[in-house]
C-alpha atoms as a PDB file:
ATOM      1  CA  UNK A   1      18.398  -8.751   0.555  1.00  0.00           C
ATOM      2  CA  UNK A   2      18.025  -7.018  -2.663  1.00  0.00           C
ATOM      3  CA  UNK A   3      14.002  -6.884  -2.174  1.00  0.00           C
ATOM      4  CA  UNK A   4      14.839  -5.374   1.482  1.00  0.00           C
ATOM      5  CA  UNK A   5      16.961  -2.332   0.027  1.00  0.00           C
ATOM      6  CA  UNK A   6      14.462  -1.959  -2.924  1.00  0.00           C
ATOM      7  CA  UNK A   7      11.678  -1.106  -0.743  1.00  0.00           C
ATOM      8  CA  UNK A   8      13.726   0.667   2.265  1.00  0.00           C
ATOM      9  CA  UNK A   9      14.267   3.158  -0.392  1.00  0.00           C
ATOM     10  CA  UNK A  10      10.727   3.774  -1.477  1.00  0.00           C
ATOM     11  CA  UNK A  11       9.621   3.703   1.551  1.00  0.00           C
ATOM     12  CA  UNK A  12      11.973   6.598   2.979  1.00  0.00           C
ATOM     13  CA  UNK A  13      10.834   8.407  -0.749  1.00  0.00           C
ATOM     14  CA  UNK A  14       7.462   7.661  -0.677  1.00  0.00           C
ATOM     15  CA  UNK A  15       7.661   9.002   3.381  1.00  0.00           C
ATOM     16  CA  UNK A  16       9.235  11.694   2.484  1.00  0.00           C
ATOM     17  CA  UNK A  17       6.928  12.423  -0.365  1.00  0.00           C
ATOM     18  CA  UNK A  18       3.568  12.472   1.823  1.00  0.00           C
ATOM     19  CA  UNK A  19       5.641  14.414   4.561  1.00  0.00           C
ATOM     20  CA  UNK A  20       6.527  17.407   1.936  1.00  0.00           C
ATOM     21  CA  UNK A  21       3.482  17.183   0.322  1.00  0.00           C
ATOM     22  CA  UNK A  22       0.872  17.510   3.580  1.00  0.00           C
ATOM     23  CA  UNK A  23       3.131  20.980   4.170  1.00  0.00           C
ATOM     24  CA  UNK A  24       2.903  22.271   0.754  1.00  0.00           C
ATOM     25  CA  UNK A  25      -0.234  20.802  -0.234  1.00  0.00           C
ATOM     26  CA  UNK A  26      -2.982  22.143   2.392  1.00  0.00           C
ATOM     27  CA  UNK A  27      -5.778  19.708   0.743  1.00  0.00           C
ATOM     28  CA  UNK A  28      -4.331  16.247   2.310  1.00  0.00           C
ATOM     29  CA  UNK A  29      -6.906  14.119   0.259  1.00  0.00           C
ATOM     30  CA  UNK A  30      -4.341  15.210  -2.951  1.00  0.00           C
ATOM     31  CA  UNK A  31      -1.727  13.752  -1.557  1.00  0.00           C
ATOM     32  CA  UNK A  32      -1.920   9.666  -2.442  1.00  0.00           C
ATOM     33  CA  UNK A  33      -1.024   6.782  -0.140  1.00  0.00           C
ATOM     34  CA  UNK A  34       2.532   5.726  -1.265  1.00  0.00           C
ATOM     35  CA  UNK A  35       2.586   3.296   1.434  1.00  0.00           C
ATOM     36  CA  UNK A  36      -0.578   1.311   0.192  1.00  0.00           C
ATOM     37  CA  UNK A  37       0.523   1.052  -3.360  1.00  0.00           C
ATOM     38  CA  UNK A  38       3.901  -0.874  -2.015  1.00  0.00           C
ATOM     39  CA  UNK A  39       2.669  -2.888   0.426  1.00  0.00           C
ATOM     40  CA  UNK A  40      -0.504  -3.935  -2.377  1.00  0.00           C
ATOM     41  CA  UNK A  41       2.492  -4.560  -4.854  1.00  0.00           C
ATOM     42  CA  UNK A  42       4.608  -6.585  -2.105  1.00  0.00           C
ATOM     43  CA  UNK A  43       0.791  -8.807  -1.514  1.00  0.00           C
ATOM     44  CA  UNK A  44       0.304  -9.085  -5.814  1.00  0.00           C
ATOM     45  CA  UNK A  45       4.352  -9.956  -6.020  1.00  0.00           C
ATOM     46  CA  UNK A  46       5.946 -11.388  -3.472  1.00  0.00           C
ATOM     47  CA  UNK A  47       4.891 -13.997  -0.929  1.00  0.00           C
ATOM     48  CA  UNK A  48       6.840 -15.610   1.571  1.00  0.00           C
ATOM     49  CA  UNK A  49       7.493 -14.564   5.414  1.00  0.00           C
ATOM     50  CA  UNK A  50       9.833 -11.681   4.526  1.00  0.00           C
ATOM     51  CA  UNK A  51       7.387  -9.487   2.542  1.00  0.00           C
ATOM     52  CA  UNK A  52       4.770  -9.891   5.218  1.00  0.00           C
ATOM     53  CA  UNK A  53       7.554  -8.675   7.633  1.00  0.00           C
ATOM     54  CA  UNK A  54       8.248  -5.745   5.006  1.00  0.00           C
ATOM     55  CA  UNK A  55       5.036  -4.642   4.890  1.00  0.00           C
ATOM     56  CA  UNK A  56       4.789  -4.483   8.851  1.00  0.00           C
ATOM     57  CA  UNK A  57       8.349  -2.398   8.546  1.00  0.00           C
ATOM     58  CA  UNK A  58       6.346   0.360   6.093  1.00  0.00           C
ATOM     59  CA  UNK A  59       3.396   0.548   9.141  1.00  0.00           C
ATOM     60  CA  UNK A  60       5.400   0.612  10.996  1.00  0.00           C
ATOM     61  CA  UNK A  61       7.950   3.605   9.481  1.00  0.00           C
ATOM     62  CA  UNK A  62       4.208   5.237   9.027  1.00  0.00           C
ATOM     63  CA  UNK A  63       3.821   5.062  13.014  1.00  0.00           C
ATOM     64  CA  UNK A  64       6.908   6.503  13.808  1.00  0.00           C
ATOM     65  CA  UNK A  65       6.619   9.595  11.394  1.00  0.00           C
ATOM     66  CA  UNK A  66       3.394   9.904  12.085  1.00  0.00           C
ATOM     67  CA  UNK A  67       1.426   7.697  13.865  1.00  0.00           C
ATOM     68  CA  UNK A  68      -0.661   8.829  16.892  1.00  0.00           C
ATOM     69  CA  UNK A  69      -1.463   5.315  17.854  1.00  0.00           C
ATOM     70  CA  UNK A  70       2.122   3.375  17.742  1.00  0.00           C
ATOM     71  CA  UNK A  71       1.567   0.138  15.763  1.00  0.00           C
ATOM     72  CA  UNK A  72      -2.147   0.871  14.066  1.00  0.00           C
ATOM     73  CA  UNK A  73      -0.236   1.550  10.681  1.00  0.00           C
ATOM     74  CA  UNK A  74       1.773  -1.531  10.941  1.00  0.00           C
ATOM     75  CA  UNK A  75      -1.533  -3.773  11.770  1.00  0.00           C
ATOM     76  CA  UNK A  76      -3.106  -1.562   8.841  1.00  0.00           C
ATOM     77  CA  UNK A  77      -0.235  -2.848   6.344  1.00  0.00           C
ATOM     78  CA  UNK A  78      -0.169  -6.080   7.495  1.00  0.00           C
ATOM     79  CA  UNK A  79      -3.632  -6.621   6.880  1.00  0.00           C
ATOM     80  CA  UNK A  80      -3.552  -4.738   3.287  1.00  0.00           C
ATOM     81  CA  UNK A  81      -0.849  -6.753   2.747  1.00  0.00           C
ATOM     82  CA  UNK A  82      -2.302  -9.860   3.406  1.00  0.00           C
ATOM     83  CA  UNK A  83      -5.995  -9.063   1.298  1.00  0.00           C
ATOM     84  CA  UNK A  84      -3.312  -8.328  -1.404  1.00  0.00           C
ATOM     85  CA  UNK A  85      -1.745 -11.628  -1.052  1.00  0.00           C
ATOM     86  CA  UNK A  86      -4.806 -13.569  -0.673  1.00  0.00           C
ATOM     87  CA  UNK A  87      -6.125 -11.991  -3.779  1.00  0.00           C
ATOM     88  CA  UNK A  88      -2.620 -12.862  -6.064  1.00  0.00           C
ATOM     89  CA  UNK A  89      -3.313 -16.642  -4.664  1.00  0.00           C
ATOM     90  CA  UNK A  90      -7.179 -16.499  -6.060  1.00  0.00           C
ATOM     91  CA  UNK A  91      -6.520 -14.869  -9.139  1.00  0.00           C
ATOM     92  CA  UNK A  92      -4.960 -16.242 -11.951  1.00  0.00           C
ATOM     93  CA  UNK A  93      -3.543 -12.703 -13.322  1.00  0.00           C
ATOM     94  CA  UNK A  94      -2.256 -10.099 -10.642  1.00  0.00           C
ATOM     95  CA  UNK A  95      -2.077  -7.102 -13.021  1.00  0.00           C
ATOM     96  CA  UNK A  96      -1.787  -3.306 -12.716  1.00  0.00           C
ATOM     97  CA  UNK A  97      -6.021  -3.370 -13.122  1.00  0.00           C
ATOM     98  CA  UNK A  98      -6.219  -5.780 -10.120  1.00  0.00           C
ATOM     99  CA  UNK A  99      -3.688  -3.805  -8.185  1.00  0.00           C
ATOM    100  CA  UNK A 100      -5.544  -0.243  -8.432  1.00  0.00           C
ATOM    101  CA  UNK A 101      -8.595  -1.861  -7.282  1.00  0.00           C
ATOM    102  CA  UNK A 102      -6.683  -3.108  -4.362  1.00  0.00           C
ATOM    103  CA  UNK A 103      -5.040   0.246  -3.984  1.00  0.00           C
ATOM    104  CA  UNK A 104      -8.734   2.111  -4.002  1.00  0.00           C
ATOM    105  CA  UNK A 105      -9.809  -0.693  -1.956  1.00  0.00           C
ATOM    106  CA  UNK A 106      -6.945  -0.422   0.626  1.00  0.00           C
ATOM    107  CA  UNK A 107      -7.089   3.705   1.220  1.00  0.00           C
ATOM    108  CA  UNK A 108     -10.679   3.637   2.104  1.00  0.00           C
ATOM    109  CA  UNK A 109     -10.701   0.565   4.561  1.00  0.00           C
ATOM    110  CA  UNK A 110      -7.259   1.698   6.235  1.00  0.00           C
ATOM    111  CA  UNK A 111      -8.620   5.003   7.100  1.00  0.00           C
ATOM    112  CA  UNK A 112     -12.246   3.800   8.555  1.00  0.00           C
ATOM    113  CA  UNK A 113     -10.011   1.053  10.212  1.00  0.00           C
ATOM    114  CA  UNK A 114      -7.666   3.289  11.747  1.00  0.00           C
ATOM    115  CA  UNK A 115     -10.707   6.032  12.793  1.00  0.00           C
ATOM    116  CA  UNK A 116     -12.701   3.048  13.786  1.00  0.00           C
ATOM    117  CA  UNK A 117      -9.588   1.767  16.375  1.00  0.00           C
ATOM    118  CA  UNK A 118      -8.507   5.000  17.094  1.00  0.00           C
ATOM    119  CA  UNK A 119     -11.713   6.586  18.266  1.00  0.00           C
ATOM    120  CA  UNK A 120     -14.064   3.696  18.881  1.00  0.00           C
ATOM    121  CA  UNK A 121     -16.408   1.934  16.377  1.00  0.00           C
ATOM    122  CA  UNK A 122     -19.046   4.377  17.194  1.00  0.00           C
ATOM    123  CA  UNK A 123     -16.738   7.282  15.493  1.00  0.00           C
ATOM    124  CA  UNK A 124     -17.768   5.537  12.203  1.00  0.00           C
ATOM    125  CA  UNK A 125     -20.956   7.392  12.387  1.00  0.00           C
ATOM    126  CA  UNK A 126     -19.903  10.987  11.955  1.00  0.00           C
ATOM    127  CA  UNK A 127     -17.197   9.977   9.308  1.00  0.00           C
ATOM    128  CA  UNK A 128     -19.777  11.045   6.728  1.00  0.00           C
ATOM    129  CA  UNK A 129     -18.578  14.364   5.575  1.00  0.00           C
ATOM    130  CA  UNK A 130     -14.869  12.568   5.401  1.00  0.00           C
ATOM    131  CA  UNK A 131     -16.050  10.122   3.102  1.00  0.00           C
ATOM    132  CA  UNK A 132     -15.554  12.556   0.271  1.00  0.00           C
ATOM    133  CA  UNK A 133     -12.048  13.500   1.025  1.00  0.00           C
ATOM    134  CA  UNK A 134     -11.383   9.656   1.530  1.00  0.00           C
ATOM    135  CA  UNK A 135     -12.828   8.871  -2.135  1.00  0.00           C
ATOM    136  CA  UNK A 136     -10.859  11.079  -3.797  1.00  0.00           C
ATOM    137  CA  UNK A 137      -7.910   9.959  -1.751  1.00  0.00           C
ATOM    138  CA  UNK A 138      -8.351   6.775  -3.013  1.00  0.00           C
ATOM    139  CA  UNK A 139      -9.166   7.778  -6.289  1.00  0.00           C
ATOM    140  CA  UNK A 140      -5.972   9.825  -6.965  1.00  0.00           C
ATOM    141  CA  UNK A 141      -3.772   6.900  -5.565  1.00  0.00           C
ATOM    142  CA  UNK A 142      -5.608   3.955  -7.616  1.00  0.00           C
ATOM    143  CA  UNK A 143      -4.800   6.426 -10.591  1.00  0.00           C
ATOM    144  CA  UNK A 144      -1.099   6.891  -9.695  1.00  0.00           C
ATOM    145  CA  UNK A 145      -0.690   2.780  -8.600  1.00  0.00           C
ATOM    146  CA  UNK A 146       0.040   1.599 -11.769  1.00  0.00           C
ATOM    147  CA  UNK A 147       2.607   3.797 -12.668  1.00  0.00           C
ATOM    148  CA  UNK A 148       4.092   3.378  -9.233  1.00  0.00           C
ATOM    149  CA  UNK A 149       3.667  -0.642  -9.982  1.00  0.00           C
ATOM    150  CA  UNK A 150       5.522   0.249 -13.841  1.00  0.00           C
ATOM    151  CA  UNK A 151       8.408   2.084 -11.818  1.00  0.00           C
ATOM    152  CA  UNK A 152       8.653  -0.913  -8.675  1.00  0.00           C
ATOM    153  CA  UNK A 153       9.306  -3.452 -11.805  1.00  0.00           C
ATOM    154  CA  UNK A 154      11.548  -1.515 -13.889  1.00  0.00           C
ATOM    155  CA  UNK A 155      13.959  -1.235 -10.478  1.00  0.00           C
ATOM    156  CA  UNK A 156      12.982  -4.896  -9.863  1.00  0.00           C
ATOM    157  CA  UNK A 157      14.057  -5.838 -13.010  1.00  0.00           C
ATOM    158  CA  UNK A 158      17.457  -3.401 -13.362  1.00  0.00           C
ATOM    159  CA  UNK A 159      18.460  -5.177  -9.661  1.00  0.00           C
ATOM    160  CA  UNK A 160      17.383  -8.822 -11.611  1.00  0.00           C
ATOM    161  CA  UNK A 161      14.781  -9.181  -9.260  1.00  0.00           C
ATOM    162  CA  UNK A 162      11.808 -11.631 -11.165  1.00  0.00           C
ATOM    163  CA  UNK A 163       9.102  -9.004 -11.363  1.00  0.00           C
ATOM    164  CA  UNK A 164       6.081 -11.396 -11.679  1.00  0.00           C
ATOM    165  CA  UNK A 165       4.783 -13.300  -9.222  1.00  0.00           C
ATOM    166  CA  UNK A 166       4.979 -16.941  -8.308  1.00  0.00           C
ATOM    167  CA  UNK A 167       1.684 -17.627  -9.407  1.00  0.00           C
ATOM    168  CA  UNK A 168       2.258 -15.540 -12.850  1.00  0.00           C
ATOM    169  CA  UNK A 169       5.839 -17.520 -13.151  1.00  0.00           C
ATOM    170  CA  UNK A 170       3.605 -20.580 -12.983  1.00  0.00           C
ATOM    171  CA  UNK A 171       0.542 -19.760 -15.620  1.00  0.00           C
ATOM    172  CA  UNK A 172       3.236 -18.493 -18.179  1.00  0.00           C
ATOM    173  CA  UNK A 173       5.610 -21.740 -18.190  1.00  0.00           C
ATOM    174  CA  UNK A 174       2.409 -23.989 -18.632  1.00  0.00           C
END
């Protein structure tokens, strides 16, 4: 329940964050992908059915504020949330390093996924004057993710939430 509220809250922040920011800010590629860094930290962390269903909540909130195709966000979650968790399962250490790779990962294959749904695979093709835009997207929220990671376990930790993962809880008591 307490990982539920948790990430309700920085979802509705982080949404409201990239809603205030795309008015005030009139370069969106500034403006980093909140939703990617928790739903890469929820895939690194957590693993069980109810994080999976978490991250399909945060696509999902995406749709509804601002989704054009209802439920692309939520499949685009899912999915990050998934490479996230497959990733935490391989690796022996799930660390902020990992995670902002994932992050950088996450931004550009979400947004040539969701062009490539959206408009056809054949849209791909003219995406390349986006691509810059999409880099430093990416770049600017890899940068911010492990600070965003450093605030999710402080809050995980003042709630007593375990911050490290199962597989980390596992390597450490060896």
């Amino acid at each position: 329940m307490r990982l539920i509220l948790l990430f309700s809250i920085f979802v509705v922040l982080g949404l409201a964050f990239e809603s205030a920011g795309a008015r005030i800010v009139s370069v969106r590629s500034l403006i980093p992908n909140l939703i990617i860094i928790f739903a890469v930290d929820l895939g690194l962390r957590h693993h069980g059915v109810l994080p999976a269903i978490l991250a399909f909540a945060m696509g999902y909130a995406t749709d509804a504020l601002a989704g054009s195709h209802p439920g692309l966000n939520a499949f685009m979650m899912t999915m990050v949330f998934l490479v996230s968790y497959e990733v935490s399962t391989r690796l022996m250490v799930a660390n902020a390093g990992v995670g902002a790779t994932l992050v950088f990962f996450s931004v550009m294959v979400t947004s040539l996924g969701t062009i490539a749904i959206a408009n056809g695979f054949g849209a791909l093709s003219s995406t390349g004057p986006m691509l810059p835009g999409l880099t430093l997207q990416a770049f600017i929220t890899a940068i911010i993710a492990p600070f965003v990671f450093a605030m999710l376990a402080a809050t995980k930790r003042l709630t007593g939430m375990t911050e490290a993962s199962s597989r980390e809880r596992t390597v450490r008591d060896r």
